[in-house]
PDB file of N, CA and C in Angstrom:
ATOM      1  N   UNK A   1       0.838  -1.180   0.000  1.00  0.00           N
ATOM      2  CA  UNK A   1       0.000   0.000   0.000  1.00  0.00           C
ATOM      3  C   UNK A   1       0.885   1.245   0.000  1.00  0.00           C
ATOM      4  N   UNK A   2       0.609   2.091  -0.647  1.00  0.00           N
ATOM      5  CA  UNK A   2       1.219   3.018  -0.702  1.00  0.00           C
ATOM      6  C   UNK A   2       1.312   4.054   0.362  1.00  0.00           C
ATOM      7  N   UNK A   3       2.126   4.958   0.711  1.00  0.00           N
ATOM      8  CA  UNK A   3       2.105   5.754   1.613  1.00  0.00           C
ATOM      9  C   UNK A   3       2.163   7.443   1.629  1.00  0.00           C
ATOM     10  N   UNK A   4       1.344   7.900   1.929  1.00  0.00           N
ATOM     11  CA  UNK A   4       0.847   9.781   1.407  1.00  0.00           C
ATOM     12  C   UNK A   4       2.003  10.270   1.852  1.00  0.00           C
ATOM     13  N   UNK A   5       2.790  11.274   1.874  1.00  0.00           N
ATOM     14  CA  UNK A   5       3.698  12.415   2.101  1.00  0.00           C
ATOM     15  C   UNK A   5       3.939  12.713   3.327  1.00  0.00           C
ATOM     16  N   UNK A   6       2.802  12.850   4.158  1.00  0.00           N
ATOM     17  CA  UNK A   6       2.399  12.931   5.291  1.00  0.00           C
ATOM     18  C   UNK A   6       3.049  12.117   6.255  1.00  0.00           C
ATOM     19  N   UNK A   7       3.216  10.871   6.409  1.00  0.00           N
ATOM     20  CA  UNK A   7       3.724  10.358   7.056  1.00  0.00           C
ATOM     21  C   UNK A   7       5.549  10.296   7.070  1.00  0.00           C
ATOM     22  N   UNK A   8       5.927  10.817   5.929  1.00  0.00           N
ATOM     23  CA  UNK A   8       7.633  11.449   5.597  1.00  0.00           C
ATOM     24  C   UNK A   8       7.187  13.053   6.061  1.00  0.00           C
ATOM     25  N   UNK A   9       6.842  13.924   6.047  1.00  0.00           N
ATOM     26  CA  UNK A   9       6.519  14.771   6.454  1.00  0.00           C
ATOM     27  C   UNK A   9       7.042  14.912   8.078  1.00  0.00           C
ATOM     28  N   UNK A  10       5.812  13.965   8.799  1.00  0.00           N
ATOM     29  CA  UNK A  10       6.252  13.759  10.000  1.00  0.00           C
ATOM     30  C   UNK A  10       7.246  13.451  10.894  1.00  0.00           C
ATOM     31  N   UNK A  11       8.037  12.315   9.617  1.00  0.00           N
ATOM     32  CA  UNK A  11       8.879  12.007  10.026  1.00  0.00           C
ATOM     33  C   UNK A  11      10.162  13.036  10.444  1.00  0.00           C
ATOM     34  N   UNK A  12      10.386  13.314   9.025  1.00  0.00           N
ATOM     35  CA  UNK A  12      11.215  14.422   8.811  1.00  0.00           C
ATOM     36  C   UNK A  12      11.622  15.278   9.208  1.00  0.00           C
ATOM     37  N   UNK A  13      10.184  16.274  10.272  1.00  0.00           N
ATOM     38  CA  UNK A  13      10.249  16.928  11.092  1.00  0.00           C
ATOM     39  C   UNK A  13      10.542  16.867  12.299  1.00  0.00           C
ATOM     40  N   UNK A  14      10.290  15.375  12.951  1.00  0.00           N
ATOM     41  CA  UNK A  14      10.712  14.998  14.411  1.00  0.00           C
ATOM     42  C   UNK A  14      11.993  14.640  14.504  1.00  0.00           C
ATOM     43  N   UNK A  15      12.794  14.929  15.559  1.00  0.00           N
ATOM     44  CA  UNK A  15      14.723  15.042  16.001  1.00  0.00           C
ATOM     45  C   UNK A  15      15.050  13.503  15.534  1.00  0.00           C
ATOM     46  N   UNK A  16      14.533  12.765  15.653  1.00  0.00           N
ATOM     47  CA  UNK A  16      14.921  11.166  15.837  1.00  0.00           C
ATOM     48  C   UNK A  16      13.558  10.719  15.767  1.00  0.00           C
ATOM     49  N   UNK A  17      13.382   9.183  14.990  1.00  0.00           N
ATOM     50  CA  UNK A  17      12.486   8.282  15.262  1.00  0.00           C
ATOM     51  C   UNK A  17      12.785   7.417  15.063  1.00  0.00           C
ATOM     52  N   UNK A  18      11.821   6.530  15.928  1.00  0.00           N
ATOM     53  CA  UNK A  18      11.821   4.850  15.568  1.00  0.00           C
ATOM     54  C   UNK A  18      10.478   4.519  15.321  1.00  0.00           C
ATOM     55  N   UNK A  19      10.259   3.839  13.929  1.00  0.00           N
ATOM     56  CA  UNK A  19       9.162   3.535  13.449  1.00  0.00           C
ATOM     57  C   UNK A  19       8.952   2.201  13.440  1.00  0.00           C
ATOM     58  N   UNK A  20       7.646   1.589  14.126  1.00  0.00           N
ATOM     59  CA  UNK A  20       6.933   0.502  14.277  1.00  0.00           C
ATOM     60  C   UNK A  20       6.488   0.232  13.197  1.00  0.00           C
ATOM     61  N   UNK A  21       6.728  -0.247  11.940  1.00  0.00           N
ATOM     62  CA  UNK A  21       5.690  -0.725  11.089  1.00  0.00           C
ATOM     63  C   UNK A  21       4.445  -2.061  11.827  1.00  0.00           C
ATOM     64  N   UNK A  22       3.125  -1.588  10.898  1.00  0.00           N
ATOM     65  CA  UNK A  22       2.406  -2.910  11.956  1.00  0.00           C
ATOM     66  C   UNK A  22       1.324  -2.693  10.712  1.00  0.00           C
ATOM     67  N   UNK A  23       0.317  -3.711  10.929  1.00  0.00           N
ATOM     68  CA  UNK A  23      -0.621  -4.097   9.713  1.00  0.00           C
ATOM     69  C   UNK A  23      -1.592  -4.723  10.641  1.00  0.00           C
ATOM     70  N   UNK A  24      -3.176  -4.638  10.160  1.00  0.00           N
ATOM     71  CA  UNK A  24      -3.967  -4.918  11.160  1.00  0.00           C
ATOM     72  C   UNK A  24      -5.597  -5.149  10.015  1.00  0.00           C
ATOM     73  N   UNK A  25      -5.967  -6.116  10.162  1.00  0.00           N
ATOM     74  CA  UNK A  25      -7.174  -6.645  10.078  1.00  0.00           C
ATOM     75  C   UNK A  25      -7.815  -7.101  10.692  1.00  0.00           C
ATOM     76  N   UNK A  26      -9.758  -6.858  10.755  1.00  0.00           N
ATOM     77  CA  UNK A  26     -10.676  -7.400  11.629  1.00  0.00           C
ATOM     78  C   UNK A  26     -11.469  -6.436  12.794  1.00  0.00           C
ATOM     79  N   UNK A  27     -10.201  -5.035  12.134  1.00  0.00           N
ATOM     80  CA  UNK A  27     -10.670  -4.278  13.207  1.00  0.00           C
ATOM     81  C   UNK A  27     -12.331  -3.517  11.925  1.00  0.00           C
ATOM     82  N   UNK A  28     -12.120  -3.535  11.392  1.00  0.00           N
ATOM     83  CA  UNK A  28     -13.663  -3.107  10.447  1.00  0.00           C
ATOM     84  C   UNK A  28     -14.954  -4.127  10.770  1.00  0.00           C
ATOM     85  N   UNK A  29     -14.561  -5.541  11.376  1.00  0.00           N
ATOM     86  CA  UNK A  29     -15.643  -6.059  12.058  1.00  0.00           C
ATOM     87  C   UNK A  29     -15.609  -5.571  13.508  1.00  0.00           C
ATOM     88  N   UNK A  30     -14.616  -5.080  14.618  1.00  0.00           N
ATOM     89  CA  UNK A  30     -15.266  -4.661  15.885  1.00  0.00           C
ATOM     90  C   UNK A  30     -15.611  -3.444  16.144  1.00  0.00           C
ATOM     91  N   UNK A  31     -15.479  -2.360  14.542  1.00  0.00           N
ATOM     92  CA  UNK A  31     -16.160  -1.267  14.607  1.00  0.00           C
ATOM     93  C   UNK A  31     -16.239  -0.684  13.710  1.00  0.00           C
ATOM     94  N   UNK A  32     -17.497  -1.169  13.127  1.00  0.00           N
ATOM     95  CA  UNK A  32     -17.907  -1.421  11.330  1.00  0.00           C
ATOM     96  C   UNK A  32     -17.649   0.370  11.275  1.00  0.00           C
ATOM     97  N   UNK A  33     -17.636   0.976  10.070  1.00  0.00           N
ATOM     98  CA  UNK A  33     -17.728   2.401   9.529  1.00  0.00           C
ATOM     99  C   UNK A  33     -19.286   2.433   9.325  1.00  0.00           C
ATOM    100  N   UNK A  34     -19.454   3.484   9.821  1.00  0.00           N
ATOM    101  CA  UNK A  34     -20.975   4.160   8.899  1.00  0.00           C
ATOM    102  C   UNK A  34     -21.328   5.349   9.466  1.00  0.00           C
ATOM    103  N   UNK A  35     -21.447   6.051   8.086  1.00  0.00           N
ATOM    104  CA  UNK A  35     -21.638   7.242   8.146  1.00  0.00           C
ATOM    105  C   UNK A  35     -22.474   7.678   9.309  1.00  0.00           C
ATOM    106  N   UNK A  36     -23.646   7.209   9.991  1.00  0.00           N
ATOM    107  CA  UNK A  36     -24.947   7.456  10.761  1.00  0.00           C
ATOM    108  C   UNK A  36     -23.652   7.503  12.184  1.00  0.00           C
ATOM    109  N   UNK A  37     -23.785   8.071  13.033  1.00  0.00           N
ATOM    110  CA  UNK A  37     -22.712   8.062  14.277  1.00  0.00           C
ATOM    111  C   UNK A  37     -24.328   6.945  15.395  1.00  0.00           C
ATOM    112  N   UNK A  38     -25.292   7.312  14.876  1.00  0.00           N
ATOM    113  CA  UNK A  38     -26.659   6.578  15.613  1.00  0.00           C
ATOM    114  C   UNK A  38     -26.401   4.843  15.558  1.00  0.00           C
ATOM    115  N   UNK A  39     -26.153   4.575  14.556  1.00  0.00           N
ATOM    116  CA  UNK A  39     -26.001   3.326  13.811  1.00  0.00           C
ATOM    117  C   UNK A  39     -24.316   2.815  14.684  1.00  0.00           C
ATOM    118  N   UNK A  40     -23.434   3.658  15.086  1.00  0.00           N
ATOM    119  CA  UNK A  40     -22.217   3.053  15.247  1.00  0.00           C
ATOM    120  C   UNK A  40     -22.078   2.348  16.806  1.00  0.00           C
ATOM    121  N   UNK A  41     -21.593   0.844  16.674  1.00  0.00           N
ATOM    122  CA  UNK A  41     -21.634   0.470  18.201  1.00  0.00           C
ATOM    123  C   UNK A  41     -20.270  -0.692  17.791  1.00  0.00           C
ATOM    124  N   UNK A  42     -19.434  -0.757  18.778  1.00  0.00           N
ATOM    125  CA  UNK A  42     -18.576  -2.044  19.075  1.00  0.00           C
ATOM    126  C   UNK A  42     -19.439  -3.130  18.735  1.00  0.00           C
ATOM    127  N   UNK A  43     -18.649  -4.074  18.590  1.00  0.00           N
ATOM    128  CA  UNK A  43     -18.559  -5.612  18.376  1.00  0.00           C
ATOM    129  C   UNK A  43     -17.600  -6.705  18.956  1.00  0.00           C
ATOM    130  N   UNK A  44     -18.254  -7.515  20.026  1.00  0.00           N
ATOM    131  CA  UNK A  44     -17.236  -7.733  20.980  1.00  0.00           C
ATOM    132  C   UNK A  44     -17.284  -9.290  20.206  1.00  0.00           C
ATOM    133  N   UNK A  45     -16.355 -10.513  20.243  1.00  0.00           N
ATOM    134  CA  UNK A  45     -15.694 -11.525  19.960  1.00  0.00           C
ATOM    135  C   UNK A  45     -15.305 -11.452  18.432  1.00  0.00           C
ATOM    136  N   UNK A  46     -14.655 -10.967  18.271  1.00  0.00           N
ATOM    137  CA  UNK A  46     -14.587 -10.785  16.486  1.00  0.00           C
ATOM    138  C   UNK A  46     -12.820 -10.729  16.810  1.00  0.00           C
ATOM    139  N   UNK A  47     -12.551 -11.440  15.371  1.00  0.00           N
ATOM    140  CA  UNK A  47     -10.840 -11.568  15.226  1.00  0.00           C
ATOM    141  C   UNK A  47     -10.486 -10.334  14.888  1.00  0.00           C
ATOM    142  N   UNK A  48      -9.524 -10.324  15.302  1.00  0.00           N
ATOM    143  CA  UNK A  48      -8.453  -8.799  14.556  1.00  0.00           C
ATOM    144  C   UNK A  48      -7.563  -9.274  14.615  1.00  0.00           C
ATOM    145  N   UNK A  49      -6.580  -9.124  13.647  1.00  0.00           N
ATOM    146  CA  UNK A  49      -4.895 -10.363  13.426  1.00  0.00           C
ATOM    147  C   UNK A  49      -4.337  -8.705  13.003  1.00  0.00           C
ATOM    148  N   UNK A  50      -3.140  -8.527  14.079  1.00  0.00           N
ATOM    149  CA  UNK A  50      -2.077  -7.508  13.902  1.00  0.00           C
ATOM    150  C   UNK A  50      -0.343  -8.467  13.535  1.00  0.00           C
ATOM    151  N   UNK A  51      -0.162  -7.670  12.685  1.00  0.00           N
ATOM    152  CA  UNK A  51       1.514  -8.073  12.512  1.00  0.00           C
ATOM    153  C   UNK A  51       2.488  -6.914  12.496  1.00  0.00           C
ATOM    154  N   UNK A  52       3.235  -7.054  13.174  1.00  0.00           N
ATOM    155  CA  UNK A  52       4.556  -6.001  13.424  1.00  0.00           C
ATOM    156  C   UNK A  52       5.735  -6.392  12.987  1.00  0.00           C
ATOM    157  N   UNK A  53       6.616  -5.551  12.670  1.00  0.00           N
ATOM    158  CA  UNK A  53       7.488  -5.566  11.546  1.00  0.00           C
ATOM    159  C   UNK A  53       8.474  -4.972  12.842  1.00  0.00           C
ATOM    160  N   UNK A  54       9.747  -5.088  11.965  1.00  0.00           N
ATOM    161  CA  UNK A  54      11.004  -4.794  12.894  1.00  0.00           C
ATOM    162  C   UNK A  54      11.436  -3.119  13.052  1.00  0.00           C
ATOM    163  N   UNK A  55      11.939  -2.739  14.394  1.00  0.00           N
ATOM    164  CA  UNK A  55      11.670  -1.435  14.421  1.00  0.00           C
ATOM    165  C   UNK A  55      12.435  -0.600  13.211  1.00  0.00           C
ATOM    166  N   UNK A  56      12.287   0.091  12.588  1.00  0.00           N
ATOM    167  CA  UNK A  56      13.178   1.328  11.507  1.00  0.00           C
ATOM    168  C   UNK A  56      13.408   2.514  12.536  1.00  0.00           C
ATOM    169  N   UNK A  57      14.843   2.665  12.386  1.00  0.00           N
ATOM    170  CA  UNK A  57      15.342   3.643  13.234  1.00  0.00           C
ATOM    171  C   UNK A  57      15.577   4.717  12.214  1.00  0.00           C
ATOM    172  N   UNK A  58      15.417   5.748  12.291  1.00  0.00           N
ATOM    173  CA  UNK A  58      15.896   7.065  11.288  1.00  0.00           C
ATOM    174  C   UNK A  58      16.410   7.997  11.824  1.00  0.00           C
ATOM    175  N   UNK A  59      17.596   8.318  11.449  1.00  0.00           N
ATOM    176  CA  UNK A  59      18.387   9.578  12.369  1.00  0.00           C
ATOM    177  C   UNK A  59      17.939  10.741  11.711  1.00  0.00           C
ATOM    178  N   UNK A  60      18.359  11.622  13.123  1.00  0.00           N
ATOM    179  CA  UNK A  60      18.246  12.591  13.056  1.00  0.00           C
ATOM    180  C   UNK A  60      18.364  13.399  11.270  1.00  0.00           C
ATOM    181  N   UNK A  61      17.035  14.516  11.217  1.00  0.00           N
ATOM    182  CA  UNK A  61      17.102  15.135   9.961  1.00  0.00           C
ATOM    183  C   UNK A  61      17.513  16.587  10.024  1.00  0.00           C
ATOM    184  N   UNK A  62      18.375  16.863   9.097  1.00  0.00           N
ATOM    185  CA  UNK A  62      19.158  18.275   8.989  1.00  0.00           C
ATOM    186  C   UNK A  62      17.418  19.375   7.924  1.00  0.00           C
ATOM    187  N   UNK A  63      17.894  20.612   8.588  1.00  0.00           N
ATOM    188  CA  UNK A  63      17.252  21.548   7.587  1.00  0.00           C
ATOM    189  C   UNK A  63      17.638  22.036   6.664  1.00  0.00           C
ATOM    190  N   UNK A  64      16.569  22.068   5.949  1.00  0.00           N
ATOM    191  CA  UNK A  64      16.869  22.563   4.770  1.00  0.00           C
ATOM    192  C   UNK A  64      16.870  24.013   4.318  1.00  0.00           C
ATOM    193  N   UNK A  65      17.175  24.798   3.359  1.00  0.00           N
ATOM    194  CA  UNK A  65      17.472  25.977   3.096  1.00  0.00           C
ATOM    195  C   UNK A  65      16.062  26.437   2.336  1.00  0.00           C
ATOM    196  N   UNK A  66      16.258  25.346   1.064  1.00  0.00           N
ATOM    197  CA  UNK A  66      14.600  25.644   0.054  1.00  0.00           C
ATOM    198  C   UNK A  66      14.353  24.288   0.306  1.00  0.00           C
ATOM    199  N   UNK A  67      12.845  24.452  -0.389  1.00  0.00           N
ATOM    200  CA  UNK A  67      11.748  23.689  -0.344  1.00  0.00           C
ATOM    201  C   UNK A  67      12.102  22.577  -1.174  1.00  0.00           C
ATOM    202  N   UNK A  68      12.432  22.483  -2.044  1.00  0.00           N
ATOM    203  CA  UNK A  68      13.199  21.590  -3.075  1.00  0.00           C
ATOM    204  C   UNK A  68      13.973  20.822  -2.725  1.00  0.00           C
ATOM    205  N   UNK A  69      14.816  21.168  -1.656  1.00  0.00           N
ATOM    206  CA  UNK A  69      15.614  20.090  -0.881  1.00  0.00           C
ATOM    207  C   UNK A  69      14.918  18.968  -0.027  1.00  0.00           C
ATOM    208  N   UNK A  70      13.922  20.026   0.888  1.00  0.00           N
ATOM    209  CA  UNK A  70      12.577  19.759   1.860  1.00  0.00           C
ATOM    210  C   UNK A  70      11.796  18.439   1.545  1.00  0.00           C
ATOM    211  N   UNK A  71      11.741  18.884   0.363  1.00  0.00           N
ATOM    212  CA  UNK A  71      10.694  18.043  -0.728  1.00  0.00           C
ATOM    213  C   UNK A  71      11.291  16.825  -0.795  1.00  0.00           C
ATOM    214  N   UNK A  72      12.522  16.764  -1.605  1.00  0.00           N
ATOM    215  CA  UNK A  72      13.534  15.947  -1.763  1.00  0.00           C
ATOM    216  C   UNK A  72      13.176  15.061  -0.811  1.00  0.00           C
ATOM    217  N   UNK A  73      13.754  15.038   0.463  1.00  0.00           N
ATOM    218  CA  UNK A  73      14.229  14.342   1.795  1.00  0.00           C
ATOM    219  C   UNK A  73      12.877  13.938   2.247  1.00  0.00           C
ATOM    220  N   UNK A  74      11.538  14.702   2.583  1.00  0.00           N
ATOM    221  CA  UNK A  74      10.496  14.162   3.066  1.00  0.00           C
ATOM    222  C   UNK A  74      10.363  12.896   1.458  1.00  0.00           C
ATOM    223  N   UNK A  75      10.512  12.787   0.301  1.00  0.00           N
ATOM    224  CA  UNK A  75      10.173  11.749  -0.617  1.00  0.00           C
ATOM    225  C   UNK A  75      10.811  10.739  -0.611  1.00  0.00           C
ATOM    226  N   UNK A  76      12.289  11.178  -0.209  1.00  0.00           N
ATOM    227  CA  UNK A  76      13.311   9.852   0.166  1.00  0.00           C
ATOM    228  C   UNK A  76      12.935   9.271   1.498  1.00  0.00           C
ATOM    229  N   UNK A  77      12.302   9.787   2.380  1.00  0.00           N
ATOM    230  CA  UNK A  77      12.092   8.800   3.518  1.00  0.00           C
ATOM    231  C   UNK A  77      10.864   8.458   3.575  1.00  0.00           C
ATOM    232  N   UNK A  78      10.033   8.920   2.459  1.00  0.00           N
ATOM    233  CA  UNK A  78       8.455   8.224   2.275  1.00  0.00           C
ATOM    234  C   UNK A  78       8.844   6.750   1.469  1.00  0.00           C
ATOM    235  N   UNK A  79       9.750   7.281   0.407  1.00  0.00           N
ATOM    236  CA  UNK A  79       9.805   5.956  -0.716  1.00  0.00           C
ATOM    237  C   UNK A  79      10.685   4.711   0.219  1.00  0.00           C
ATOM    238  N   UNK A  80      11.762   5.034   1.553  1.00  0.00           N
ATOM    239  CA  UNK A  80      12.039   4.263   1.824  1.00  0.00           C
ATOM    240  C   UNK A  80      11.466   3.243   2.892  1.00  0.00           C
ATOM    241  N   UNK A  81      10.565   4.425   3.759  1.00  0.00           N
ATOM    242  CA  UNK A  81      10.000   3.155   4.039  1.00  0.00           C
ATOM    243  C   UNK A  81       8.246   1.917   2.998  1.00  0.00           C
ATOM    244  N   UNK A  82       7.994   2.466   1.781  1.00  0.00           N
ATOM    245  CA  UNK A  82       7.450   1.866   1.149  1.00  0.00           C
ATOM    246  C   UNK A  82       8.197   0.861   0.910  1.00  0.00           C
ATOM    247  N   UNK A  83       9.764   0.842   0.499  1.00  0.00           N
ATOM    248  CA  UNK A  83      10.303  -0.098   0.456  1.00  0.00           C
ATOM    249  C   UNK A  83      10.540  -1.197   1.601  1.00  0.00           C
ATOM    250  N   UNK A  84      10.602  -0.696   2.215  1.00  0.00           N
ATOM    251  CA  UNK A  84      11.022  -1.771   3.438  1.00  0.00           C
ATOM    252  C   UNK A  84       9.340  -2.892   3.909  1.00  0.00           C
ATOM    253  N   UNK A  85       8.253  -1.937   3.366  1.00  0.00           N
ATOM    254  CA  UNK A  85       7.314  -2.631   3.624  1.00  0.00           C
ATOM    255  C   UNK A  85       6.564  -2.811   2.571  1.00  0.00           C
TER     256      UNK A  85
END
């Protein structure tokens, strides 16, 4: 699955991280979507299967001068962790 900007964004901006990759199904059966907030209630014995991935450490990110660089670096650490997962 692909991953929006946003989450390199974030990254990018915080001193240091360590990122949990994790993946999760079953949770749309213990709390179906629907638009009506009247209609919305838990669902208790229903599976949800999570898998976690090994931590990604990312050092510290330098600033940038222009946006172009900015750009750059938030895309290189979006595309890398697409790769890794």
């Amino acid at each position: 699955m692909r991953l929006y900007w946003g989450i390199g964004r974030l990254i990018a901006e915080a001193p240091e991280v360590t990122v949990l990759p994790f993946y999760h199904c079953g949770l749309d059966q213990v709390y179906p979507p629907d638009l009506d907030p009247e209609k919305r209630k838990f669902y208790k014995n229903k599976a949800v299967t999570m898998l976690w991935g090994d931590p990604i450490k990312i050092k510290e990110n330098t600033k940038f001068e222009n946006f172009e660089q900015e750009l750059s670096n938030i895309e290189n650490i979006t595309e890398t962790l697409q790769v890794c997962y």
